[in-house]
C-alpha atoms as a PDB file:
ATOM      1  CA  UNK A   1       0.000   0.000   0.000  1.00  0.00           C
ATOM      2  CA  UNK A   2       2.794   2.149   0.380  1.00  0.00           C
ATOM      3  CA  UNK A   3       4.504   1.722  -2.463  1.00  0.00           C
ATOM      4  CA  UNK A   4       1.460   2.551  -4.085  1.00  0.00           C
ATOM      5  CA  UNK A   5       1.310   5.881  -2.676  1.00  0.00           C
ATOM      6  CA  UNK A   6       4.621   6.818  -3.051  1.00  0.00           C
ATOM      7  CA  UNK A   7       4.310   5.971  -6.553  1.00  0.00           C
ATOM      8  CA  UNK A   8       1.215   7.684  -7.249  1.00  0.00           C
ATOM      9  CA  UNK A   9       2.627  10.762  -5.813  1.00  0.00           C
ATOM     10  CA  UNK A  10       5.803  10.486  -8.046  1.00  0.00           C
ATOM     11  CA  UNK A  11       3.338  10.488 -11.112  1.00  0.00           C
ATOM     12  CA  UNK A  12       1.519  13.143  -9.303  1.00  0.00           C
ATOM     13  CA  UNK A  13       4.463  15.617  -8.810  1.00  0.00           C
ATOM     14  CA  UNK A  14       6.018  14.568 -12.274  1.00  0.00           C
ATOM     15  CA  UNK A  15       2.252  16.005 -14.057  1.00  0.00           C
ATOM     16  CA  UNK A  16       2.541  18.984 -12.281  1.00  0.00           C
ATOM     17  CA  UNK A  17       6.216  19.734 -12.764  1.00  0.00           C
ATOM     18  CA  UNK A  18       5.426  19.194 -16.926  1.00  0.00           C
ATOM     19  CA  UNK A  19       2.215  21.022 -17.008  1.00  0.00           C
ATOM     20  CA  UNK A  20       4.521  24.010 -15.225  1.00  0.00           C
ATOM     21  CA  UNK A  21       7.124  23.536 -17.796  1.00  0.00           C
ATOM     22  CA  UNK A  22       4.459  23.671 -20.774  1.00  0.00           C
ATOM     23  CA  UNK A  23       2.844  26.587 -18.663  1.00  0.00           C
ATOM     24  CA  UNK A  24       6.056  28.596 -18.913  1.00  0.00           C
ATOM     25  CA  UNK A  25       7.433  27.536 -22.121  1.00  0.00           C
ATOM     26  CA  UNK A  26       4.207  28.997 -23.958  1.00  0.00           C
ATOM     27  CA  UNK A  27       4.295  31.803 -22.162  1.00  0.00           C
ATOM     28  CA  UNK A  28       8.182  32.593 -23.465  1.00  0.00           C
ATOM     29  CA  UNK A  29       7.268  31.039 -27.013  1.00  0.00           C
ATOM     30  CA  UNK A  30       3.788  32.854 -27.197  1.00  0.00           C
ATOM     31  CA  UNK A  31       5.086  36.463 -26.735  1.00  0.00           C
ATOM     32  CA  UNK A  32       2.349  36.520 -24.116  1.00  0.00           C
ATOM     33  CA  UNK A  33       4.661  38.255 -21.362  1.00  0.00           C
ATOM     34  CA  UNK A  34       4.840  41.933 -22.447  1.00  0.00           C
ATOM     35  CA  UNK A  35       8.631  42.923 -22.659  1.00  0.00           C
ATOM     36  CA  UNK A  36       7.736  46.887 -23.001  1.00  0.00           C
ATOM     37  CA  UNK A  37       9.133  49.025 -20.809  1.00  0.00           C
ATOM     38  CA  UNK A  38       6.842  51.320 -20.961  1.00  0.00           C
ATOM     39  CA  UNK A  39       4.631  48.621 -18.841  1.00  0.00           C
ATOM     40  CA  UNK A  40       5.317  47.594 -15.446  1.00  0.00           C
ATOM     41  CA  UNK A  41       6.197  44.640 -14.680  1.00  0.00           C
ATOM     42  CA  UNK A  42       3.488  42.369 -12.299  1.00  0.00           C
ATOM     43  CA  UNK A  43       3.828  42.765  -8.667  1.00  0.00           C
ATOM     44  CA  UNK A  44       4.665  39.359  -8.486  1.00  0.00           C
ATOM     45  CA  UNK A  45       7.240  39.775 -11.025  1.00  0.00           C
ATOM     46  CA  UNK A  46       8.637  42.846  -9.354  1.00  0.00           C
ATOM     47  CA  UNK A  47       8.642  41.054  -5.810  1.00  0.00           C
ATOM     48  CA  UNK A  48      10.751  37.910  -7.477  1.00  0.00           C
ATOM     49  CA  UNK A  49      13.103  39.906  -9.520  1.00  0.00           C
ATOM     50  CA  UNK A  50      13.645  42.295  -6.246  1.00  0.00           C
ATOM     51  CA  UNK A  51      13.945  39.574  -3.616  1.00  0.00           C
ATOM     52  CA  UNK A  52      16.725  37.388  -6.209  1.00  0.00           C
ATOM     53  CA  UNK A  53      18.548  41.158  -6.554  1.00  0.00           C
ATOM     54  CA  UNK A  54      19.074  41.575  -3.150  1.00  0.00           C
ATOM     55  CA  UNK A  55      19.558  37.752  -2.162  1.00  0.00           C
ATOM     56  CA  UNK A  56      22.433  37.494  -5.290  1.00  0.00           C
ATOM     57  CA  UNK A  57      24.070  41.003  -4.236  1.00  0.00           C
ATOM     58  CA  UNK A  58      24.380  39.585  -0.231  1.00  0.00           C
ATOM     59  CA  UNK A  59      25.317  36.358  -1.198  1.00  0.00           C
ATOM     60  CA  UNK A  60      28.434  37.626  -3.710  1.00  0.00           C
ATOM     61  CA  UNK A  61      29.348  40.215  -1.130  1.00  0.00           C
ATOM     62  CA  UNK A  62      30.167  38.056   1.793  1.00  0.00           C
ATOM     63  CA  UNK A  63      33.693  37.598   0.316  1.00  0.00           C
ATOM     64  CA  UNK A  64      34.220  41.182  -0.177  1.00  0.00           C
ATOM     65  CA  UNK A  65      36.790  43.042   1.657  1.00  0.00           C
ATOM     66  CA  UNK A  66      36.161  46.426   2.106  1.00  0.00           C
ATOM     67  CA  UNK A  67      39.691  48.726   2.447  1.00  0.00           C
ATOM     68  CA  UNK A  68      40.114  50.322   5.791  1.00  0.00           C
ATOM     69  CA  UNK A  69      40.408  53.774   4.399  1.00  0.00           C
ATOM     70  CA  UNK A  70      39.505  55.649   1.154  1.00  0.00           C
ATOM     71  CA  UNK A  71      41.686  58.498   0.117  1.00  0.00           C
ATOM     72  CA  UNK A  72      40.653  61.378  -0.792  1.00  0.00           C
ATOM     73  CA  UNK A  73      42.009  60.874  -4.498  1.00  0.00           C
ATOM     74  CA  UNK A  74      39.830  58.140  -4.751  1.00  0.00           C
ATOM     75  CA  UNK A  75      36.791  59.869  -3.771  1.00  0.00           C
ATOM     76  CA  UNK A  76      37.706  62.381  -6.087  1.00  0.00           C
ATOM     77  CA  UNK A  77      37.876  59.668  -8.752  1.00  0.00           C
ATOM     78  CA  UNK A  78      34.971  58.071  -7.710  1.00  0.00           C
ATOM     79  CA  UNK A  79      32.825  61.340  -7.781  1.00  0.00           C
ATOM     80  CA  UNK A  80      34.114  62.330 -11.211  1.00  0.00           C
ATOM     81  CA  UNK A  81      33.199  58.569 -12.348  1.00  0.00           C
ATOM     82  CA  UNK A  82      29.846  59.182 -10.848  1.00  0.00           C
ATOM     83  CA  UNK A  83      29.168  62.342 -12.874  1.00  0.00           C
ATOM     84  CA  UNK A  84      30.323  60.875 -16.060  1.00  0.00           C
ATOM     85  CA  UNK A  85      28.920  57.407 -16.219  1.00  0.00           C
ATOM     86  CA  UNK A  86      26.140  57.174 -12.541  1.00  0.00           C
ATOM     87  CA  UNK A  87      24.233  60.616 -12.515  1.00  0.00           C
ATOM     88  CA  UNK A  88      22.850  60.148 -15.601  1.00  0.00           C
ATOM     89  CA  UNK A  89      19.924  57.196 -14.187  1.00  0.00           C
ATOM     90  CA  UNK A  90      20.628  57.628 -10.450  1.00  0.00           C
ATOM     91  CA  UNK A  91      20.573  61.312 -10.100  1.00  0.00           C
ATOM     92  CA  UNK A  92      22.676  63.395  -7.031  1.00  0.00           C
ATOM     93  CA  UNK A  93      22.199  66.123  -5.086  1.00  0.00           C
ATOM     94  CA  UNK A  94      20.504  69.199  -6.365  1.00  0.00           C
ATOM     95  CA  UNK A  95      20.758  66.906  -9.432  1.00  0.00           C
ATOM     96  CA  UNK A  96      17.589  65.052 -11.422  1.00  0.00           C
ATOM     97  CA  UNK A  97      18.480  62.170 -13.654  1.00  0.00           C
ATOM     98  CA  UNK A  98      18.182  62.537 -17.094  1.00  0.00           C
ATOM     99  CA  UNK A  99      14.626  62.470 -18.875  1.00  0.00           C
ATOM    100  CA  UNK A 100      15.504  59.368 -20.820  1.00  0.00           C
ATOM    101  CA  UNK A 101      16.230  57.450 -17.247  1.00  0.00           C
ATOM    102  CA  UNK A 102      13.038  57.834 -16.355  1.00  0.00           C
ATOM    103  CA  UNK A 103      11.455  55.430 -19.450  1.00  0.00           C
ATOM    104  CA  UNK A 104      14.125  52.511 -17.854  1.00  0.00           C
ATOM    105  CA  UNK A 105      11.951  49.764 -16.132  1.00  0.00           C
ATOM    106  CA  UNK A 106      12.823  48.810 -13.743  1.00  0.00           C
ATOM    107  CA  UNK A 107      13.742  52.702 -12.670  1.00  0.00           C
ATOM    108  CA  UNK A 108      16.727  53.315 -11.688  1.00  0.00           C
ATOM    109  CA  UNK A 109      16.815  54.494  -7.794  1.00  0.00           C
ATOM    110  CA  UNK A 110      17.753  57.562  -6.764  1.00  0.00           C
ATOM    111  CA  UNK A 111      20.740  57.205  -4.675  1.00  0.00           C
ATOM    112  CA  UNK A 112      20.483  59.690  -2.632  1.00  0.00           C
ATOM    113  CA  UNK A 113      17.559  57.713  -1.353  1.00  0.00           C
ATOM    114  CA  UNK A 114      18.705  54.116  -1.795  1.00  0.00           C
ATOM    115  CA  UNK A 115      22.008  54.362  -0.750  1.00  0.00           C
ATOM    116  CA  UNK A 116      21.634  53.861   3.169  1.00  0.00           C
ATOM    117  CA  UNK A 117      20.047  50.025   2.055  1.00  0.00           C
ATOM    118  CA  UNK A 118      23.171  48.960   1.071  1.00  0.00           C
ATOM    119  CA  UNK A 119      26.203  48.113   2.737  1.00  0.00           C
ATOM    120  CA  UNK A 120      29.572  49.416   0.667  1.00  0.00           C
ATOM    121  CA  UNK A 121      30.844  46.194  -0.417  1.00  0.00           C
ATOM    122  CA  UNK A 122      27.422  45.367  -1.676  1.00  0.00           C
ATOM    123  CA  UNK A 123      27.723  48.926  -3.209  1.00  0.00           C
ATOM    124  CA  UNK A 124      30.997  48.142  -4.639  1.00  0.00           C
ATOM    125  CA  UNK A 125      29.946  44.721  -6.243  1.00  0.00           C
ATOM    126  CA  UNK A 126      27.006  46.509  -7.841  1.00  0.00           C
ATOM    127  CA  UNK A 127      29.255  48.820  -9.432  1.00  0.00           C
ATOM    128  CA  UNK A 128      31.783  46.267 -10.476  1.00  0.00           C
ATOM    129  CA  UNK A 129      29.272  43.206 -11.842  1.00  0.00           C
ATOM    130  CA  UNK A 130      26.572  46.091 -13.117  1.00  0.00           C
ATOM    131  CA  UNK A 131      22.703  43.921 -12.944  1.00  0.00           C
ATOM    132  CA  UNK A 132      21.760  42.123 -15.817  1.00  0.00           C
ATOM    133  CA  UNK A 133      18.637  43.271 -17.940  1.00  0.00           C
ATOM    134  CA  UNK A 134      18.697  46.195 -15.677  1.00  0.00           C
ATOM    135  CA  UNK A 135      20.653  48.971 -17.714  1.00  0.00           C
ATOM    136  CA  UNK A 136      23.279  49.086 -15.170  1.00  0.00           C
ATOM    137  CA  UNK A 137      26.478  47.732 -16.553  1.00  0.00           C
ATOM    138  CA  UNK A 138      29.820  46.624 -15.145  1.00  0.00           C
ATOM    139  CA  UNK A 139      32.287  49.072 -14.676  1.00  0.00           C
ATOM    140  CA  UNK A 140      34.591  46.317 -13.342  1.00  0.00           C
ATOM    141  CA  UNK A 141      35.908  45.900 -17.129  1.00  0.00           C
ATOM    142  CA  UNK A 142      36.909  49.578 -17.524  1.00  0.00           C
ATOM    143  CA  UNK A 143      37.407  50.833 -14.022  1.00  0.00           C
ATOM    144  CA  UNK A 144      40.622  49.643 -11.633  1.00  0.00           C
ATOM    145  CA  UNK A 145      39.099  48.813  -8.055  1.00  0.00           C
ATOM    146  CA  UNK A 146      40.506  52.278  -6.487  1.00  0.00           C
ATOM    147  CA  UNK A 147      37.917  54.184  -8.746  1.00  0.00           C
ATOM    148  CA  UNK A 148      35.548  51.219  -7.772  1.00  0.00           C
ATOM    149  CA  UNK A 149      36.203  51.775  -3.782  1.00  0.00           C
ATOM    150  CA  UNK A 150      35.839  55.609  -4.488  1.00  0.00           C
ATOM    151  CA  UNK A 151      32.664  55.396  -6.422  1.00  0.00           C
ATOM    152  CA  UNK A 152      31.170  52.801  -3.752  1.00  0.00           C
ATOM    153  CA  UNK A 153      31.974  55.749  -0.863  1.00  0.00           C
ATOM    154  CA  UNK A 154      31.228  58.263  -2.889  1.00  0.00           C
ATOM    155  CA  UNK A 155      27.799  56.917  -3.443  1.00  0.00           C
ATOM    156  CA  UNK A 156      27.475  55.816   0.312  1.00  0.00           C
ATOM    157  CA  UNK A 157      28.025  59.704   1.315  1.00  0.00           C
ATOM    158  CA  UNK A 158      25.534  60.934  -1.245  1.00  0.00           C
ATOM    159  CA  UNK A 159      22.519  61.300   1.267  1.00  0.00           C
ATOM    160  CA  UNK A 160      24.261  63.340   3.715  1.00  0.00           C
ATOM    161  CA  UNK A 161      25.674  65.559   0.687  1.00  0.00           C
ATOM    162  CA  UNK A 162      24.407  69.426  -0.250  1.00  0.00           C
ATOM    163  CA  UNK A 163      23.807  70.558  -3.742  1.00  0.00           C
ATOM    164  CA  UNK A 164      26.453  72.230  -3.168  1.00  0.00           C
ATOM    165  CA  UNK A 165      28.639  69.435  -1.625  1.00  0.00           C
ATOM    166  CA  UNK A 166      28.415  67.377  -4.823  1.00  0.00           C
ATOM    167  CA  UNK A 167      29.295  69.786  -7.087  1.00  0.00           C
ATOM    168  CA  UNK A 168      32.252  70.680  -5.636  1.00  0.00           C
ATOM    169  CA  UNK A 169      32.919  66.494  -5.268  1.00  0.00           C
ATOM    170  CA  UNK A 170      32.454  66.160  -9.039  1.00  0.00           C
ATOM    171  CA  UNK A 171      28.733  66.749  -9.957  1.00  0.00           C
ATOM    172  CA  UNK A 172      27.369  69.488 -11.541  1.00  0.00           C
ATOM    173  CA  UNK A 173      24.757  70.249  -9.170  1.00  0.00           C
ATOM    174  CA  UNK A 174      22.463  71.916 -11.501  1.00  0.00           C
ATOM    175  CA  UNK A 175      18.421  71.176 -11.941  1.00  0.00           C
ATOM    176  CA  UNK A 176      18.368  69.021 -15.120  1.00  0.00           C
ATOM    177  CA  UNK A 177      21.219  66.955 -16.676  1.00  0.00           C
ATOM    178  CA  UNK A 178      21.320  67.107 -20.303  1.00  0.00           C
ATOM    179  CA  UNK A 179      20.845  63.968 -22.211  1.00  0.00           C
END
């Protein structure tokens, strides 16, 4: 009898496992899952694609050893890296990002907001890995880890930072960035 059952609940469990696969298989050959970013995503969606962000970034940072100082060259570096190649989707200071950043799904976050969630090596990682199907690319490739470290504090000092603050660290400080 309960061999029966366990078999039974092998079939079971294999029929539900293939109807998911057909399930999700026409969904990805169908075209049925709208790709436009000019749509949000679910809230479903956003919840798993938020909740495997954060659990990837925490689980690649534990590894990460964060320097025991940052110069003040390399927050200089950092801050000019984060005017040239950041500010335009994440924004600063006195700073908006740039109209075309806001049609990104999902939106980039203001840092000046988002910045106390994170931890700087998880900061740091972000900046050198980028997020795939995100818009945010790796700067690891083109960027030695000092500029890294200094972008990574400079963005971790961002909320406590004046218009006027930033600009002097690198950003422009002014309304509107130009595209």
């Amino acid at each position: 009898m309960r061999g029966k059952f366990w078999t039974a609940a092998g079939v079971g469990a294999l029929a539900v496992i293939a109807i998911a696969a057909v399930v999700a298989l026409s969904v990805v050959y169908s075209g049925a899952y709208n790709v436009a970013a000019t749509e949000q995503h679910a809230s479903f969606t956003r919840w798993a694609f938020a909740t495997t962000f954060r659990n990837s970034v925490e689980t690649r940072t534990e590894e990460v050893l964060v320097p025991e100082a940052i110069s003040a060259e390399q927050l200089a570096a950092g801050a000019a890296a984060y005017k040239a190649s950041c500010q335009h989707c994440h924004s600063g200071p006195g700073v908006e990002r740039a109209e075309w950043a806001s049609g990104m799904r999902p939106r980039p976050p203001h840092l000046v907001e988002a910045a106390p969630e994170w931890e700087i090596e998880e900061i740091y990682w972000l900046v050198e890995n980028g997020v795939k199907m995100s818009g945010m690319p790796a700067f690891g490739p083109t960027h030695d880890a000092d500029t890294l470290w200094g972008i990574a504090a400079f963005v971790k000092e961002l909320p406590a930072m004046t218009p006027e603050t930033y600009a002097e660290l690198g950003g422009e400080g002014h309304e509107e960035q130009e595209d």
